[in-house]
PDB file of N, CA and C in Angstrom:
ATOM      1  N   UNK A   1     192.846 -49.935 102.948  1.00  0.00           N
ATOM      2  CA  UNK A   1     191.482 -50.332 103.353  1.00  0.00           C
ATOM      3  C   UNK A   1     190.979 -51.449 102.428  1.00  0.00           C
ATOM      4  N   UNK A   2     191.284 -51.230 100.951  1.00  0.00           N
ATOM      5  CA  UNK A   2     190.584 -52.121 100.286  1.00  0.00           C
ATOM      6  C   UNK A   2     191.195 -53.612 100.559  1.00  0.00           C
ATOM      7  N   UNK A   3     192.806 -53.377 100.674  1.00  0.00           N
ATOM      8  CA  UNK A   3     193.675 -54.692 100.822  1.00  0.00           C
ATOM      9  C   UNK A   3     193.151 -55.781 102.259  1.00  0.00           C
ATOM     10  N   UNK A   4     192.537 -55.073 103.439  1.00  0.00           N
ATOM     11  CA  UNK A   4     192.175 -55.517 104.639  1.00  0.00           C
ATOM     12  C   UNK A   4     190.788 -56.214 104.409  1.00  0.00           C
ATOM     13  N   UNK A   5     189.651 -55.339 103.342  1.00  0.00           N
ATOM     14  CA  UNK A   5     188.452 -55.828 103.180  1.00  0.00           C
ATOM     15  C   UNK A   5     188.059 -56.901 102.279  1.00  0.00           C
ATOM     16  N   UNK A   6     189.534 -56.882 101.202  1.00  0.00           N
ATOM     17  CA  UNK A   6     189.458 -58.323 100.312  1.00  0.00           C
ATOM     18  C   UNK A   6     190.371 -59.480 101.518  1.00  0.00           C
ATOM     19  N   UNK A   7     190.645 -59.201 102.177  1.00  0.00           N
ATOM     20  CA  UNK A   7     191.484 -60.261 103.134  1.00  0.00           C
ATOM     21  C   UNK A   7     190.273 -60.562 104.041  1.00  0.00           C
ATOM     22  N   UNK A   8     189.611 -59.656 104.607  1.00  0.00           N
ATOM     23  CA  UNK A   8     188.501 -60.524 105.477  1.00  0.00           C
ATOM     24  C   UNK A   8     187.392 -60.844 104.446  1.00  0.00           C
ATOM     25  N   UNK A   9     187.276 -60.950 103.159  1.00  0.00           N
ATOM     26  CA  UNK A   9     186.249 -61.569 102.337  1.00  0.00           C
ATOM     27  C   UNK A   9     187.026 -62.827 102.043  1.00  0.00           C
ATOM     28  N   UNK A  10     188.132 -63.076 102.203  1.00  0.00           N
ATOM     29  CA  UNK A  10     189.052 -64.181 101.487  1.00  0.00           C
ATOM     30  C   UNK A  10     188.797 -65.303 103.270  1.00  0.00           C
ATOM     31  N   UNK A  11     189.293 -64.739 104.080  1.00  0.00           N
ATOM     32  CA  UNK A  11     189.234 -65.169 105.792  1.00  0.00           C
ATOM     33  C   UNK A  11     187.772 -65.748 105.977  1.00  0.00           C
ATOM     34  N   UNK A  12     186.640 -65.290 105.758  1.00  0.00           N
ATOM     35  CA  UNK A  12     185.698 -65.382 106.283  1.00  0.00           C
ATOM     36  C   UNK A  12     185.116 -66.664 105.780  1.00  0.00           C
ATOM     37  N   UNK A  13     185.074 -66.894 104.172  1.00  0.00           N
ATOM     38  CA  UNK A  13     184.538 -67.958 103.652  1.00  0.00           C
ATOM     39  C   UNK A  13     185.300 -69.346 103.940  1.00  0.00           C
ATOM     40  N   UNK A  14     187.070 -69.274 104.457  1.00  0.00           N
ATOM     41  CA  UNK A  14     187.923 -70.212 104.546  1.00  0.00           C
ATOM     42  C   UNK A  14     187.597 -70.182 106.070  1.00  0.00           C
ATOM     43  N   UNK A  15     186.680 -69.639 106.713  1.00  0.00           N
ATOM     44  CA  UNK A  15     186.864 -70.007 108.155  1.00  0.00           C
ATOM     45  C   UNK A  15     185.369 -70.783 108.295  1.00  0.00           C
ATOM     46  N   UNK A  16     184.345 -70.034 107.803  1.00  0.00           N
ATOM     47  CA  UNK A  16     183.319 -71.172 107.877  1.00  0.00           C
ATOM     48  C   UNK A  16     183.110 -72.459 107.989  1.00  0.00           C
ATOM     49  N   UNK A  17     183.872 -73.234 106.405  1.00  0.00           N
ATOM     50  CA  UNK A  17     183.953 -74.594 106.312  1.00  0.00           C
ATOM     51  C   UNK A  17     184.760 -75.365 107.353  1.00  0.00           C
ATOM     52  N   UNK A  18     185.742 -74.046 108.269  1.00  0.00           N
ATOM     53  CA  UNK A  18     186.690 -74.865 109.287  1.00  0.00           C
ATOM     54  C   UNK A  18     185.587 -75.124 110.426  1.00  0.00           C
ATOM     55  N   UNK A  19     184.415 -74.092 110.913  1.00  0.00           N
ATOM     56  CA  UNK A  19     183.893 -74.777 112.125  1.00  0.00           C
ATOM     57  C   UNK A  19     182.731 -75.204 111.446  1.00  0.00           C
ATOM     58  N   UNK A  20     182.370 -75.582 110.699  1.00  0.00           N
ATOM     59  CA  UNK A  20     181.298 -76.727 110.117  1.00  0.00           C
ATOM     60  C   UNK A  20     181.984 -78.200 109.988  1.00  0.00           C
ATOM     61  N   UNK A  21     183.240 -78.338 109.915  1.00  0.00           N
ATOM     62  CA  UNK A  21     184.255 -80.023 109.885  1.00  0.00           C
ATOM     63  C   UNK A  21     184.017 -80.259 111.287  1.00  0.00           C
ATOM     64  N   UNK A  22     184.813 -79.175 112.255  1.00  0.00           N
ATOM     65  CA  UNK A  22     184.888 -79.724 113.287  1.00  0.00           C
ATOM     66  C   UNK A  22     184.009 -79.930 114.080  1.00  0.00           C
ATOM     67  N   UNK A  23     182.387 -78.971 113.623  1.00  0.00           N
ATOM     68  CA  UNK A  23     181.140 -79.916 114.568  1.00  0.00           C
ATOM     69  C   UNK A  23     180.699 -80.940 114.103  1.00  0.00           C
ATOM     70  N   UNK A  24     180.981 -81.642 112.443  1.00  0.00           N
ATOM     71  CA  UNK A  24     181.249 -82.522 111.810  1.00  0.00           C
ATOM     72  C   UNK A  24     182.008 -83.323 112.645  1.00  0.00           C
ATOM     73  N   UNK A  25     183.252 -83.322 112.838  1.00  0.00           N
ATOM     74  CA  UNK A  25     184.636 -84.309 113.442  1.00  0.00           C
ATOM     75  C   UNK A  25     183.990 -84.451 114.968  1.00  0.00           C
TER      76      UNK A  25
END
């Protein structure tokens, strides 16, 4: 459980900046 909840804390912040570029791009 803990290994899944540090992976979607790690996922979540690296996915943000991806759809903020591309309404950027």
């Amino acid at each position: 459980m803990k290994n899944s909840s540090v992976g979607q804390l790690s996922f979540l912040p690296g996915l943000m900046p991806r759809m903020f570029l591309i309404r950027l791009g």
